[in-house]
PDB file of N, CA and C in Angstrom:
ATOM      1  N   UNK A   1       0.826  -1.197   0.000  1.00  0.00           N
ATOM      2  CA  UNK A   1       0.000   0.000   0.000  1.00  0.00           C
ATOM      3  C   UNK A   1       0.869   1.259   0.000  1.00  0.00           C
ATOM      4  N   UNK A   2       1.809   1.130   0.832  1.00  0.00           N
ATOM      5  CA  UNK A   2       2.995   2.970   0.863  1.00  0.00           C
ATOM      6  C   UNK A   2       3.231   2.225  -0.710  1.00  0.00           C
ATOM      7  N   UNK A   3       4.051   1.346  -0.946  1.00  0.00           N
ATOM      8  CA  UNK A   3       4.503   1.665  -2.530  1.00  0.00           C
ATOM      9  C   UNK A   3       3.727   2.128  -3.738  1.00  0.00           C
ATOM     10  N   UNK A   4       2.598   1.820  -3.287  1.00  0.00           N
ATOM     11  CA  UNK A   4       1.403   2.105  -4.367  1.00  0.00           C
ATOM     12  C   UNK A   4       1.284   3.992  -4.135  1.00  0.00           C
ATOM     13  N   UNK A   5       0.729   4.274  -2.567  1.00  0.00           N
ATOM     14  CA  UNK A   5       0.866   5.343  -2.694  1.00  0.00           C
ATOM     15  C   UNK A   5       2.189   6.656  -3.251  1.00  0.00           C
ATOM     16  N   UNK A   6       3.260   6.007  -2.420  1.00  0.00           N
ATOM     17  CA  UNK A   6       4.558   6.636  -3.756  1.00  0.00           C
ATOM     18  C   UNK A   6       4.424   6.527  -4.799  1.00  0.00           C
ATOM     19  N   UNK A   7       4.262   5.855  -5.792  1.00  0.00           N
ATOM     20  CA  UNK A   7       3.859   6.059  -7.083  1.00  0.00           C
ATOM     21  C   UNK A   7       2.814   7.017  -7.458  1.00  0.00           C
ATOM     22  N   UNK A   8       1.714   7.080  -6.436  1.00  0.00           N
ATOM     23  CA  UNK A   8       0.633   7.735  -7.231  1.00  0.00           C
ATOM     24  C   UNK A   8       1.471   9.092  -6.760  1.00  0.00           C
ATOM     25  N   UNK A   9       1.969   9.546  -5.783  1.00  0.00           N
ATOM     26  CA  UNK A   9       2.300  10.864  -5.588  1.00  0.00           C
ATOM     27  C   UNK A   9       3.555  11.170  -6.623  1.00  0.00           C
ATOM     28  N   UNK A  10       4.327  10.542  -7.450  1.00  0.00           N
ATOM     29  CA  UNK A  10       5.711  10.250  -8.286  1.00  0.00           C
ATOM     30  C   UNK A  10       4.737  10.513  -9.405  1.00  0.00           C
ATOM     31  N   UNK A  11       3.641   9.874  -9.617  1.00  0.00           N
ATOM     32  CA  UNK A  11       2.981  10.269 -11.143  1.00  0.00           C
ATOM     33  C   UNK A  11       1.956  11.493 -10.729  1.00  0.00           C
ATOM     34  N   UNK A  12       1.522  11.949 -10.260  1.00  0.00           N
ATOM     35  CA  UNK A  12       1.083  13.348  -9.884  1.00  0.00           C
ATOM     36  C   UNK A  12       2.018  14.294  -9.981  1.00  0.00           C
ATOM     37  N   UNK A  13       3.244  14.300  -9.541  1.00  0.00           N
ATOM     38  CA  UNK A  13       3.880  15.533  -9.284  1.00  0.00           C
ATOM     39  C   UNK A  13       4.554  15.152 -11.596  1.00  0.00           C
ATOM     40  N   UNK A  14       4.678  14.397 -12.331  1.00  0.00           N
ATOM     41  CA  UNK A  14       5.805  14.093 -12.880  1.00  0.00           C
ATOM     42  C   UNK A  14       4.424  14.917 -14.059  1.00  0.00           C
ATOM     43  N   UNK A  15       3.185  14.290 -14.120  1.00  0.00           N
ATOM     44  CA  UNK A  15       2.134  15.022 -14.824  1.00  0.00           C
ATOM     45  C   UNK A  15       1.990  16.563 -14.450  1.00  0.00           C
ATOM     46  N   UNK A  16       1.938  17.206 -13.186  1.00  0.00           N
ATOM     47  CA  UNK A  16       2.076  18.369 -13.048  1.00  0.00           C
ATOM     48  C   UNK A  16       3.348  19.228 -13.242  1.00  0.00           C
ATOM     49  N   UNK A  17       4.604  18.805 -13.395  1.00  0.00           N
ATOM     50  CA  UNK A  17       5.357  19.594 -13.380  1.00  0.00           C
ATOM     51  C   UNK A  17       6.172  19.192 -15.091  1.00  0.00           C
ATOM     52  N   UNK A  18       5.729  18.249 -15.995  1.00  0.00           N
ATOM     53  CA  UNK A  18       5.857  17.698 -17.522  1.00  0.00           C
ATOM     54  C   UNK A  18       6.116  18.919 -18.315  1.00  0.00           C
ATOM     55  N   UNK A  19       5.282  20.164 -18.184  1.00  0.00           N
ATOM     56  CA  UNK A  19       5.883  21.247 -19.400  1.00  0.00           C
ATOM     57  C   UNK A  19       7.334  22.151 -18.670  1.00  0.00           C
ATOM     58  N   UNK A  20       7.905  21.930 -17.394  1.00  0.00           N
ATOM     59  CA  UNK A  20       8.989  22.194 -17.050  1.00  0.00           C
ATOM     60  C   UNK A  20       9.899  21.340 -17.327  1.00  0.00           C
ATOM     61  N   UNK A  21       9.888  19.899 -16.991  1.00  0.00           N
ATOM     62  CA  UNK A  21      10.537  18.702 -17.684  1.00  0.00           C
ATOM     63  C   UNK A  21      10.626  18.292 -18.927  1.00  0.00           C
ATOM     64  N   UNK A  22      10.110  18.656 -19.853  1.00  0.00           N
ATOM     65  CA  UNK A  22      10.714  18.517 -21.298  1.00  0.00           C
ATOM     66  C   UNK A  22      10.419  19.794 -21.637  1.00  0.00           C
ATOM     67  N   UNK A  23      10.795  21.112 -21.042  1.00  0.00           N
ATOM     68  CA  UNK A  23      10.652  22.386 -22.032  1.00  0.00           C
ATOM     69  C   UNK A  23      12.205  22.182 -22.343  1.00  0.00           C
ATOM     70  N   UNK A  24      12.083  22.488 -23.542  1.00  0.00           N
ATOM     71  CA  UNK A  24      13.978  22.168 -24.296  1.00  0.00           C
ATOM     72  C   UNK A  24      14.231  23.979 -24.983  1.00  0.00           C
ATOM     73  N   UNK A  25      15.319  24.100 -25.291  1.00  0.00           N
ATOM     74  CA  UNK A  25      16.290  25.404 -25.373  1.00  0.00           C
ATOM     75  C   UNK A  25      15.744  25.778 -26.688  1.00  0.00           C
ATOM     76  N   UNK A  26      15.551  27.093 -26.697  1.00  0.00           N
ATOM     77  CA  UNK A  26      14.847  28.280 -27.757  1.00  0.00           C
ATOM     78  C   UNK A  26      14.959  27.716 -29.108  1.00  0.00           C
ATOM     79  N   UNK A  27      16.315  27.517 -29.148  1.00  0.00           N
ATOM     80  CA  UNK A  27      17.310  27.257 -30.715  1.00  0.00           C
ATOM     81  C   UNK A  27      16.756  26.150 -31.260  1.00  0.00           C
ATOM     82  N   UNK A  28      16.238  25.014 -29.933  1.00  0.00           N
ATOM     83  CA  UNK A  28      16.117  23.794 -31.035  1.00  0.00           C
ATOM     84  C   UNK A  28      14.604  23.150 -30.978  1.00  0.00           C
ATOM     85  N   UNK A  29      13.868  24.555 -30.144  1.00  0.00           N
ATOM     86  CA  UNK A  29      12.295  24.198 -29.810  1.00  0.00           C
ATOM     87  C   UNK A  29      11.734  24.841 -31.600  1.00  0.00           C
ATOM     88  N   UNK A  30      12.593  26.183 -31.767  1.00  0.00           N
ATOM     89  CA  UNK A  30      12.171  27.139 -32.593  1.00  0.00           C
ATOM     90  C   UNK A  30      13.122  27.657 -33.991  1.00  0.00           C
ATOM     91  N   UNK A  31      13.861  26.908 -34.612  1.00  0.00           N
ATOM     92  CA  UNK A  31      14.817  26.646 -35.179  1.00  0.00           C
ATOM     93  C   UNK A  31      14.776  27.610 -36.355  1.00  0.00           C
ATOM     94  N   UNK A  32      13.268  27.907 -36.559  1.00  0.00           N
ATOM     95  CA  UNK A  32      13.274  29.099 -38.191  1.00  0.00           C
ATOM     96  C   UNK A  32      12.581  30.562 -37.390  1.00  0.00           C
ATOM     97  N   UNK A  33      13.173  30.762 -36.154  1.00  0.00           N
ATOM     98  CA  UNK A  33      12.576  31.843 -35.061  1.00  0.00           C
ATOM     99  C   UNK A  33      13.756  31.990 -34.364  1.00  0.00           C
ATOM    100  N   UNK A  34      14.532  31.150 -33.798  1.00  0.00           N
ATOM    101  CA  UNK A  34      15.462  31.686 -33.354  1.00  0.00           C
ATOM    102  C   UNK A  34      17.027  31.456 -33.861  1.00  0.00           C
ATOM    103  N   UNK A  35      17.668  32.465 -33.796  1.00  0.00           N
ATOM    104  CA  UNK A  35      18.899  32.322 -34.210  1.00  0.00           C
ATOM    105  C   UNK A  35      20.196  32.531 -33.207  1.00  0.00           C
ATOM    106  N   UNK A  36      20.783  31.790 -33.302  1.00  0.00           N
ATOM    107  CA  UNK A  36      22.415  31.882 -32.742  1.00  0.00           C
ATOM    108  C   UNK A  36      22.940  32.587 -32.653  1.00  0.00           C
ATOM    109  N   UNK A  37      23.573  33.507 -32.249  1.00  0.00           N
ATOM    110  CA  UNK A  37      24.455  34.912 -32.655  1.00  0.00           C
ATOM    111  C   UNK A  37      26.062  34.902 -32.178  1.00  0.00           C
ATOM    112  N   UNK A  38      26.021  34.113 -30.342  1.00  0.00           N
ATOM    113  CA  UNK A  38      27.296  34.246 -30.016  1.00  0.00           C
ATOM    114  C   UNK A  38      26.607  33.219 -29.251  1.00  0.00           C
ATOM    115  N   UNK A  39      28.210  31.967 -28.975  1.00  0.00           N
ATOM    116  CA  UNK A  39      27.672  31.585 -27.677  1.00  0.00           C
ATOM    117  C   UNK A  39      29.298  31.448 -27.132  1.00  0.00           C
ATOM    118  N   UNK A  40      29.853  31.848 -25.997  1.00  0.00           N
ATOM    119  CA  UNK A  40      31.239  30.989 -25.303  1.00  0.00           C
ATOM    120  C   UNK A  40      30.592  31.067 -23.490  1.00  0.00           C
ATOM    121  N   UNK A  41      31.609  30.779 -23.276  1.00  0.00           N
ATOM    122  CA  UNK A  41      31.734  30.110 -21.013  1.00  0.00           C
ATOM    123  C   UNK A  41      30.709  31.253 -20.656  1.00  0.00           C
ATOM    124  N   UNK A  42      30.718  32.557 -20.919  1.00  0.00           N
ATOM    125  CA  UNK A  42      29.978  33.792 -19.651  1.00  0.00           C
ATOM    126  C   UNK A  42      28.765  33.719 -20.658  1.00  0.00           C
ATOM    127  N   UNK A  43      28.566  33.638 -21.898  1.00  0.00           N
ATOM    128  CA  UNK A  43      26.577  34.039 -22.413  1.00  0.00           C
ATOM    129  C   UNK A  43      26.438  33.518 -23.909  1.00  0.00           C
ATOM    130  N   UNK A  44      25.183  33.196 -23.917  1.00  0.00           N
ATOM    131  CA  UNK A  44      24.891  32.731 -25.162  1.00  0.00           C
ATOM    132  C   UNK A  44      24.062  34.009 -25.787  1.00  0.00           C
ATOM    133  N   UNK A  45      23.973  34.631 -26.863  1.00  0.00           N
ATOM    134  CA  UNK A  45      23.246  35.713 -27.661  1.00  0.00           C
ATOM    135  C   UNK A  45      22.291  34.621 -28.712  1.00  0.00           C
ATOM    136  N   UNK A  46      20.783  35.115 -28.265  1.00  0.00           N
ATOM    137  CA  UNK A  46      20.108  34.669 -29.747  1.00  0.00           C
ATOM    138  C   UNK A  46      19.100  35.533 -30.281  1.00  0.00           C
ATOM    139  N   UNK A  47      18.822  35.911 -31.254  1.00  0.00           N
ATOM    140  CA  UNK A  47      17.906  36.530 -31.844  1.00  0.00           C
ATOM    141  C   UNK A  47      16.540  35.583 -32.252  1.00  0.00           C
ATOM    142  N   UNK A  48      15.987  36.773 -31.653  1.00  0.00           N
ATOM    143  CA  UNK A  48      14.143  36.161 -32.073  1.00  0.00           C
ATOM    144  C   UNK A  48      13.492  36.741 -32.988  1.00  0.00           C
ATOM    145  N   UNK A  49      12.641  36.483 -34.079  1.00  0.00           N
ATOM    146  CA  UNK A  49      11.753  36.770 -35.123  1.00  0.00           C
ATOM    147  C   UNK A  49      10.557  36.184 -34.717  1.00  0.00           C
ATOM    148  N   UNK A  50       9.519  36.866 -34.895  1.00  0.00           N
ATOM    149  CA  UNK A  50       7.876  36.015 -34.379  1.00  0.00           C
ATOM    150  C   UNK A  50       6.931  37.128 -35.444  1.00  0.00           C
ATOM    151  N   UNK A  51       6.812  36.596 -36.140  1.00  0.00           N
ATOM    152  CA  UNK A  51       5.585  37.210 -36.861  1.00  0.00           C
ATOM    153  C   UNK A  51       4.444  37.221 -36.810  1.00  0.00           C
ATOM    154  N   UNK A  52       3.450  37.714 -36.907  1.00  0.00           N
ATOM    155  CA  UNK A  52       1.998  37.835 -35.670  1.00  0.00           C
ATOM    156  C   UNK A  52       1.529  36.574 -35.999  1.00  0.00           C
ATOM    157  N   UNK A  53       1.164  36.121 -34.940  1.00  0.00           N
ATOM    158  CA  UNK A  53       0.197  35.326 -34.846  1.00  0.00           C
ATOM    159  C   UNK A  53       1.454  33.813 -34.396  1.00  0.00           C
ATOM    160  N   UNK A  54       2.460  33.950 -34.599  1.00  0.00           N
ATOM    161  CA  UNK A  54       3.594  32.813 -34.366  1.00  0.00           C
ATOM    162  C   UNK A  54       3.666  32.611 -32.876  1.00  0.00           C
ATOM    163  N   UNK A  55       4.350  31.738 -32.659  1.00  0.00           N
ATOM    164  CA  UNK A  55       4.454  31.222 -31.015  1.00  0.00           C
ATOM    165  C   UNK A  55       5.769  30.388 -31.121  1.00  0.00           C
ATOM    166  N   UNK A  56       6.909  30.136 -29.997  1.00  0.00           N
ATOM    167  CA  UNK A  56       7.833  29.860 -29.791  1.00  0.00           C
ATOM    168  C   UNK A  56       8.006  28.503 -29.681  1.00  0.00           C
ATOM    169  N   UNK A  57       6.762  28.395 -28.990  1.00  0.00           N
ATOM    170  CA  UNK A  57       6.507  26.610 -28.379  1.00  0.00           C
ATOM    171  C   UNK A  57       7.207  26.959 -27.306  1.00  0.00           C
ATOM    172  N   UNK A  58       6.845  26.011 -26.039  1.00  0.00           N
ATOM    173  CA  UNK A  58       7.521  25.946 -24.548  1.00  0.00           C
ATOM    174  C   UNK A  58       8.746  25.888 -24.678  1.00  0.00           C
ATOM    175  N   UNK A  59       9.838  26.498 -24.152  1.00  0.00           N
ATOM    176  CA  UNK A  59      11.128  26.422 -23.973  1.00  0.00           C
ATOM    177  C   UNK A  59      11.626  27.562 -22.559  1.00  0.00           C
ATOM    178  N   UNK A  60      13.210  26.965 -22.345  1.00  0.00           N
ATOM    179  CA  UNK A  60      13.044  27.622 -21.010  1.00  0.00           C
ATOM    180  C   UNK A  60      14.710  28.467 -21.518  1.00  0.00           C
ATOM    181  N   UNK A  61      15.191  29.349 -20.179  1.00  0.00           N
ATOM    182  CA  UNK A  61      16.359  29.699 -20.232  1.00  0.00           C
ATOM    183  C   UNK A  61      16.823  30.170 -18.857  1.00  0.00           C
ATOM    184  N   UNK A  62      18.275  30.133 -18.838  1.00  0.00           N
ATOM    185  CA  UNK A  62      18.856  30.728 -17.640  1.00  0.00           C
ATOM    186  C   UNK A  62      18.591  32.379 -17.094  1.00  0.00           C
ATOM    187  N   UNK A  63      19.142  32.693 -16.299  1.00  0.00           N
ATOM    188  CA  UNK A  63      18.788  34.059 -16.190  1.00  0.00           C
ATOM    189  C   UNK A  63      18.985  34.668 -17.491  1.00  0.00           C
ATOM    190  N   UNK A  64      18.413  35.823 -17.800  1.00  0.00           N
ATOM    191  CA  UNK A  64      18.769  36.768 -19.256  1.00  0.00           C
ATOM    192  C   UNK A  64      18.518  37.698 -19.278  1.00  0.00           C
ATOM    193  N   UNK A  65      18.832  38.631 -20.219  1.00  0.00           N
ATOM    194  CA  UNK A  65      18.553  40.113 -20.106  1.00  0.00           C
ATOM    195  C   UNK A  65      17.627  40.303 -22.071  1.00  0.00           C
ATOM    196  N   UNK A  66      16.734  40.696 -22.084  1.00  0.00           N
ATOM    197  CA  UNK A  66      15.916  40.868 -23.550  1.00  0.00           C
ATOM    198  C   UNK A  66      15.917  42.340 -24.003  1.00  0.00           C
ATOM    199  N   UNK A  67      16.758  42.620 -25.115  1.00  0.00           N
ATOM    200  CA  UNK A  67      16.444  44.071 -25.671  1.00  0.00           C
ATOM    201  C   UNK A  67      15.391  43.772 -27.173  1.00  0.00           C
ATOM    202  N   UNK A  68      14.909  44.846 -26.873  1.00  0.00           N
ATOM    203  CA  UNK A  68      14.066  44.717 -27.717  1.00  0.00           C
ATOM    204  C   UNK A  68      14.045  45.654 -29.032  1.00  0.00           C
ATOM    205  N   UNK A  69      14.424  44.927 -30.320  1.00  0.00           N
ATOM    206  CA  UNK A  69      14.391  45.960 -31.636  1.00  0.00           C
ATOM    207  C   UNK A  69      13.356  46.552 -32.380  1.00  0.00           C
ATOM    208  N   UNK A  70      12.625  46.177 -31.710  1.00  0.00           N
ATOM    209  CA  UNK A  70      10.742  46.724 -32.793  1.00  0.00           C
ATOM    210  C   UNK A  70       9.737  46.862 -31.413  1.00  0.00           C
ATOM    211  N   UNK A  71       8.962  48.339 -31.921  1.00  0.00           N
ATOM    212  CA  UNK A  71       7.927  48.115 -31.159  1.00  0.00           C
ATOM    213  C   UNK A  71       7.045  46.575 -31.637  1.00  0.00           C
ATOM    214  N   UNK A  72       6.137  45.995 -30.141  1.00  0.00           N
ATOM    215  CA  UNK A  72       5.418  45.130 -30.307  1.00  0.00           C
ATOM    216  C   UNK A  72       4.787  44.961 -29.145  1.00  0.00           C
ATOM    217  N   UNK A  73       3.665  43.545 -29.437  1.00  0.00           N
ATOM    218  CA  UNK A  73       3.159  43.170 -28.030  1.00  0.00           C
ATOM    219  C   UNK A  73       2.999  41.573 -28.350  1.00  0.00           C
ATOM    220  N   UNK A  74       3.085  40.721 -27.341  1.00  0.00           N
ATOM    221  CA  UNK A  74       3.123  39.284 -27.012  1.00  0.00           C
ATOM    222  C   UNK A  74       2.498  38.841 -25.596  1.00  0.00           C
ATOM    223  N   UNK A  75       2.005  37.834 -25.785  1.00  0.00           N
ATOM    224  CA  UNK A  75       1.518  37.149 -24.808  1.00  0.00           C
ATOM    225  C   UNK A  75       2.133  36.139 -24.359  1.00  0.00           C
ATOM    226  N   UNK A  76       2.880  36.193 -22.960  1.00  0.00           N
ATOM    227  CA  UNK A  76       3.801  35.121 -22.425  1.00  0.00           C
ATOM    228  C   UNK A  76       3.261  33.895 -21.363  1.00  0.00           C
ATOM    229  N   UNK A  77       3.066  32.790 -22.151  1.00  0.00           N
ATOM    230  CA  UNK A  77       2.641  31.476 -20.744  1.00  0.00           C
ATOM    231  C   UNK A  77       3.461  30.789 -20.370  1.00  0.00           C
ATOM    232  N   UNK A  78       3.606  30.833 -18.765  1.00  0.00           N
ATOM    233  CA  UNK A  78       4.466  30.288 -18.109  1.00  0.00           C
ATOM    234  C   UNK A  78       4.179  28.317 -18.348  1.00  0.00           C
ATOM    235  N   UNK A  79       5.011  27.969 -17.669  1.00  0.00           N
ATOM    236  CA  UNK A  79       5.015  26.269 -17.412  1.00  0.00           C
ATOM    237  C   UNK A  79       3.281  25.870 -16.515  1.00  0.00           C
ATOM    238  N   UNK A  80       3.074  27.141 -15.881  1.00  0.00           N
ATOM    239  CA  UNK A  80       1.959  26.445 -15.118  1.00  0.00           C
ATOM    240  C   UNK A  80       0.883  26.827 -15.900  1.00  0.00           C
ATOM    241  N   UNK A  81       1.046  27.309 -16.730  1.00  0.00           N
ATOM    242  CA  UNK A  81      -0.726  27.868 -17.791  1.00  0.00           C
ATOM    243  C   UNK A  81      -0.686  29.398 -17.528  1.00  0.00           C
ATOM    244  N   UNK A  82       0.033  30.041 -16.772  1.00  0.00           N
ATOM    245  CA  UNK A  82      -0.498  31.474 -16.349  1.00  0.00           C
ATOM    246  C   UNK A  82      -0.147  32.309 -17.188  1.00  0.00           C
ATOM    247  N   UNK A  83      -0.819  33.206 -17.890  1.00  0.00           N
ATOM    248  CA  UNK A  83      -0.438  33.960 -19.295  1.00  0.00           C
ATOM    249  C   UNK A  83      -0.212  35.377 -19.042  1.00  0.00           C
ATOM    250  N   UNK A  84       0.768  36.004 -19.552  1.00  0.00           N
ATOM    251  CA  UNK A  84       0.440  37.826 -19.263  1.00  0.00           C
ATOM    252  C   UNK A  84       0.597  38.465 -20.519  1.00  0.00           C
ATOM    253  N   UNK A  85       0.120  39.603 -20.728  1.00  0.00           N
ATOM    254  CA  UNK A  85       0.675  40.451 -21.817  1.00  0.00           C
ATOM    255  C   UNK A  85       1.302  41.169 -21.611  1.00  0.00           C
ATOM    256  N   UNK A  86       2.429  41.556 -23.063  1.00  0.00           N
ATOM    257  CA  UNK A  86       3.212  42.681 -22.565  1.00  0.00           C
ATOM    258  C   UNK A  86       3.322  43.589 -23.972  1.00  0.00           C
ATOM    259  N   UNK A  87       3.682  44.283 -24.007  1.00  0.00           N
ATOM    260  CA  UNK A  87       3.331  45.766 -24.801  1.00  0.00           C
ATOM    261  C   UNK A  87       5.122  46.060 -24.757  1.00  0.00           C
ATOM    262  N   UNK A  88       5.923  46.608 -25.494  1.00  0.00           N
ATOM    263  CA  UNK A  88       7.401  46.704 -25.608  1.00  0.00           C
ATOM    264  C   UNK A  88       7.518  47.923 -26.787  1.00  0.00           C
ATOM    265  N   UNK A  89       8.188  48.480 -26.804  1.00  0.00           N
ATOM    266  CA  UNK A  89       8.767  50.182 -27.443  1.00  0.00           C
ATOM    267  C   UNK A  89      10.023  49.175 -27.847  1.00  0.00           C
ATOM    268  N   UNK A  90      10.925  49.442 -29.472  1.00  0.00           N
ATOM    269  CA  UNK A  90      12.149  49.443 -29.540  1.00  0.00           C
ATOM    270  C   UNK A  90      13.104  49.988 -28.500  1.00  0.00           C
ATOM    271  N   UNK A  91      13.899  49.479 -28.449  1.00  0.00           N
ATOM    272  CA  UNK A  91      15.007  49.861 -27.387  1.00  0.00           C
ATOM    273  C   UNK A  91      14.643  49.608 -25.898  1.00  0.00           C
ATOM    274  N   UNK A  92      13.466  49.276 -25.693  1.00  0.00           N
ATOM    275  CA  UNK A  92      13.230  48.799 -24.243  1.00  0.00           C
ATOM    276  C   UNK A  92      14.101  47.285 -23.971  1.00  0.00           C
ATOM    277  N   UNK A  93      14.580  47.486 -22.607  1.00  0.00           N
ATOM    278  CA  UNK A  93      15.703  45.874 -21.838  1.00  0.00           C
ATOM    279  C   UNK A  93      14.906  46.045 -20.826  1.00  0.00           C
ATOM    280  N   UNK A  94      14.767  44.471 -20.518  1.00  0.00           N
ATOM    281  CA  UNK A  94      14.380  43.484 -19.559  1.00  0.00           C
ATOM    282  C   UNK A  94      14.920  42.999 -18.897  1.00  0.00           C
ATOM    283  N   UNK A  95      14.918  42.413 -17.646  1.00  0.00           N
ATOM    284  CA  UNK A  95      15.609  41.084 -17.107  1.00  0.00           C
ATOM    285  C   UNK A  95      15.300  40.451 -16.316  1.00  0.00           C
ATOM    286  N   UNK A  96      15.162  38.884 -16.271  1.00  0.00           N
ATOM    287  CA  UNK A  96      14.013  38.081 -16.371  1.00  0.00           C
ATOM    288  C   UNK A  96      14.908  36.753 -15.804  1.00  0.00           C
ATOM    289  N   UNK A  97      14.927  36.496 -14.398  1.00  0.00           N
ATOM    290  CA  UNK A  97      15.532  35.451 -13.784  1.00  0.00           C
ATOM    291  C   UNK A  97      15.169  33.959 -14.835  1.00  0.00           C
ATOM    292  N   UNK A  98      15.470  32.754 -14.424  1.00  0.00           N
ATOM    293  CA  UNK A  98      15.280  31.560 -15.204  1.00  0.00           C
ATOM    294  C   UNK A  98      13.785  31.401 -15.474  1.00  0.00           C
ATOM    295  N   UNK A  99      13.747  30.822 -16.443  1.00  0.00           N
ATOM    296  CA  UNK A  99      11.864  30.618 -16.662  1.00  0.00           C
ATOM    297  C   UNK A  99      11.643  29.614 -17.993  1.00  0.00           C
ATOM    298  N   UNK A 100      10.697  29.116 -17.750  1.00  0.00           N
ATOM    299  CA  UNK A 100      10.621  27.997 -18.803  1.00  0.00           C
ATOM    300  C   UNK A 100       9.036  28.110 -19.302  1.00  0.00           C
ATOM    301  N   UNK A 101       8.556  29.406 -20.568  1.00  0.00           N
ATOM    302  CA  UNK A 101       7.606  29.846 -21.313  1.00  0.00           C
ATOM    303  C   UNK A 101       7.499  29.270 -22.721  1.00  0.00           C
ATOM    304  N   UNK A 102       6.218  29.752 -23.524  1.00  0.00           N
ATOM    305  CA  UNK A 102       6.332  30.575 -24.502  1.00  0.00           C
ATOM    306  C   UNK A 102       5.884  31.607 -24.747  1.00  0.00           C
ATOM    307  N   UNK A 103       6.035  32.107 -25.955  1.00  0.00           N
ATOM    308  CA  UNK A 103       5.304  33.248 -26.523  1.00  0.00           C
ATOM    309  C   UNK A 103       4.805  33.178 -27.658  1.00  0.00           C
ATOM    310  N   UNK A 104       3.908  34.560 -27.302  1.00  0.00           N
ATOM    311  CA  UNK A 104       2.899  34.519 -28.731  1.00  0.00           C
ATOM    312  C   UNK A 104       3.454  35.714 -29.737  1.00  0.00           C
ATOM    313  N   UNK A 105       3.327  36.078 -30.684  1.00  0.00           N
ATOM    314  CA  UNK A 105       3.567  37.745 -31.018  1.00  0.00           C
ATOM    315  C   UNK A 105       1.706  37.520 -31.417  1.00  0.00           C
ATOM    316  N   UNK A 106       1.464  38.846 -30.343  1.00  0.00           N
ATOM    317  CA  UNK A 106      -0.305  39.629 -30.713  1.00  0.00           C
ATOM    318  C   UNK A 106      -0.657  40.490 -31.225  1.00  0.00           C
ATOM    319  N   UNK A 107       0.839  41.295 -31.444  1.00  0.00           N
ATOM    320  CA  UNK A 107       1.077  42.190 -32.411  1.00  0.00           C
ATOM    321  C   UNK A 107       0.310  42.322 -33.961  1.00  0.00           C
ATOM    322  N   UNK A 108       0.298  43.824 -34.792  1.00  0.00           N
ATOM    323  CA  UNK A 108       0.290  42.993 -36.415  1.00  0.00           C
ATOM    324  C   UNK A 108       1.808  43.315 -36.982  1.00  0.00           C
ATOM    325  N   UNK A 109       3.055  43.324 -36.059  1.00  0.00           N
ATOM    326  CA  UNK A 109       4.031  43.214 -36.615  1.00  0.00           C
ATOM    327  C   UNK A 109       4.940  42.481 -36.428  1.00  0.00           C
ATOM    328  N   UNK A 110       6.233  42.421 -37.326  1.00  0.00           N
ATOM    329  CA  UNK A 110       6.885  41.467 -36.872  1.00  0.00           C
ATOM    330  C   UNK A 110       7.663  41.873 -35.227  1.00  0.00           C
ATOM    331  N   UNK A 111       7.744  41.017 -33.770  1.00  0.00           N
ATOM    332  CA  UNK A 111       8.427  41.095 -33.598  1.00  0.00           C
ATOM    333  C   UNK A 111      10.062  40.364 -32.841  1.00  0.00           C
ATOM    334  N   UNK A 112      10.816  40.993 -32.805  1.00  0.00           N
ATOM    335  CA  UNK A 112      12.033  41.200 -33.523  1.00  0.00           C
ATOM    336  C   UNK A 112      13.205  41.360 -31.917  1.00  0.00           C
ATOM    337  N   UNK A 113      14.383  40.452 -31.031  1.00  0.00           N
ATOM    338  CA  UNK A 113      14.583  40.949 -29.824  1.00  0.00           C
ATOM    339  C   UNK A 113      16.005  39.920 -29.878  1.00  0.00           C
ATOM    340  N   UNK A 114      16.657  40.586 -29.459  1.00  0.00           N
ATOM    341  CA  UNK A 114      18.383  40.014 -28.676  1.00  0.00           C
ATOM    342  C   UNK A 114      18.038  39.727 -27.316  1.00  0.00           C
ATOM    343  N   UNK A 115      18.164  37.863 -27.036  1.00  0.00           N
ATOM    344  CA  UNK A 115      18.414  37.012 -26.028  1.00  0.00           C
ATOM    345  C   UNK A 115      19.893  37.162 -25.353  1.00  0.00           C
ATOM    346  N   UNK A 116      20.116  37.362 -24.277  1.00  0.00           N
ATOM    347  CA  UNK A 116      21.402  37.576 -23.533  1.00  0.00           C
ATOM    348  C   UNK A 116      21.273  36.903 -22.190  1.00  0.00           C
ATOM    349  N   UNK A 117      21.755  35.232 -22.299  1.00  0.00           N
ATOM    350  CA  UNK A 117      21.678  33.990 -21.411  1.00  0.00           C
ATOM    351  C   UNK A 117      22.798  34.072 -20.902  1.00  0.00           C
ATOM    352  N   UNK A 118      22.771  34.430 -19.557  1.00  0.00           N
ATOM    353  CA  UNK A 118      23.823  34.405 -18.566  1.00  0.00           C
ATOM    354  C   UNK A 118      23.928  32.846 -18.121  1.00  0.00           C
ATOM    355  N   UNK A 119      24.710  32.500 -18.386  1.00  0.00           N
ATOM    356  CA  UNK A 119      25.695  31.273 -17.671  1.00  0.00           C
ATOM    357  C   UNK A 119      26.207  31.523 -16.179  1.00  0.00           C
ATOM    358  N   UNK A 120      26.202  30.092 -15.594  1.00  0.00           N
ATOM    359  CA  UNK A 120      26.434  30.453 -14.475  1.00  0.00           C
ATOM    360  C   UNK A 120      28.187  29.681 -14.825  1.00  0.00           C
ATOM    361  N   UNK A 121      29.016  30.959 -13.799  1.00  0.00           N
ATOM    362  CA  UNK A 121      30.542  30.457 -13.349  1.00  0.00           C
ATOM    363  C   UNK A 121      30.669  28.463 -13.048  1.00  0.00           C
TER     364      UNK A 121
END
């Protein structure tokens, strides 16, 4: 009976926490959206393209910092379902501890932003 119940609590938590456990890295969730720019030991650089109505698919990243090249707006859902919008001016920076999302562009334009993935020492 405990072994039975460990399991059911091992498959509860493994179903609830599944879009954190296989969210996989920007580059290879989103391959004709995101691009490579730099990667060595202190940060990886990637550029994002999302043209309205596009979405990233779930993927996660280390801490980062997001500048943004085009005005736009997107809708971001976390791992647990919780969604927000956000509204962004060119030249607006972010920074955005680890998180494992996607996004939408809700925009009607393209938009357009430099990823800056801090590595840890």
């Amino acid at each position: 009976m405990k072994t039975l119940a460990v399991f059911f609590i091992f498959v509860t938590l493994l179903l609830v926490c599944e879009k954190t456990i296989y969210a996989q890295d920007a580059e290879k969730v989103a391959p004709d959206k995101v691009k490579l720019l730099l990667e060595n030991d202190k940060v990886r650089v990637l550029e994002f393209k999302l043209k309205p109505g596009e979405t990233t698919g779930m993927h996660s990243h280390p801490d980062y910092v997001v500048y943004f090249l085009a005005d736009g707006s997107m809708e971001t859902t976390s791992s647990n379902g919780e969604s927000s919008e956000l509204v962004v001016k060119a030249g607006d920076v972010r920074w955005s501890e680890a998180v494992v999302h996607d996004n939408k562009n809700t925009g009607k334009t393209e938009s357009h932003a430099i990823v800056i993935e801090l590595k840890t020492p």
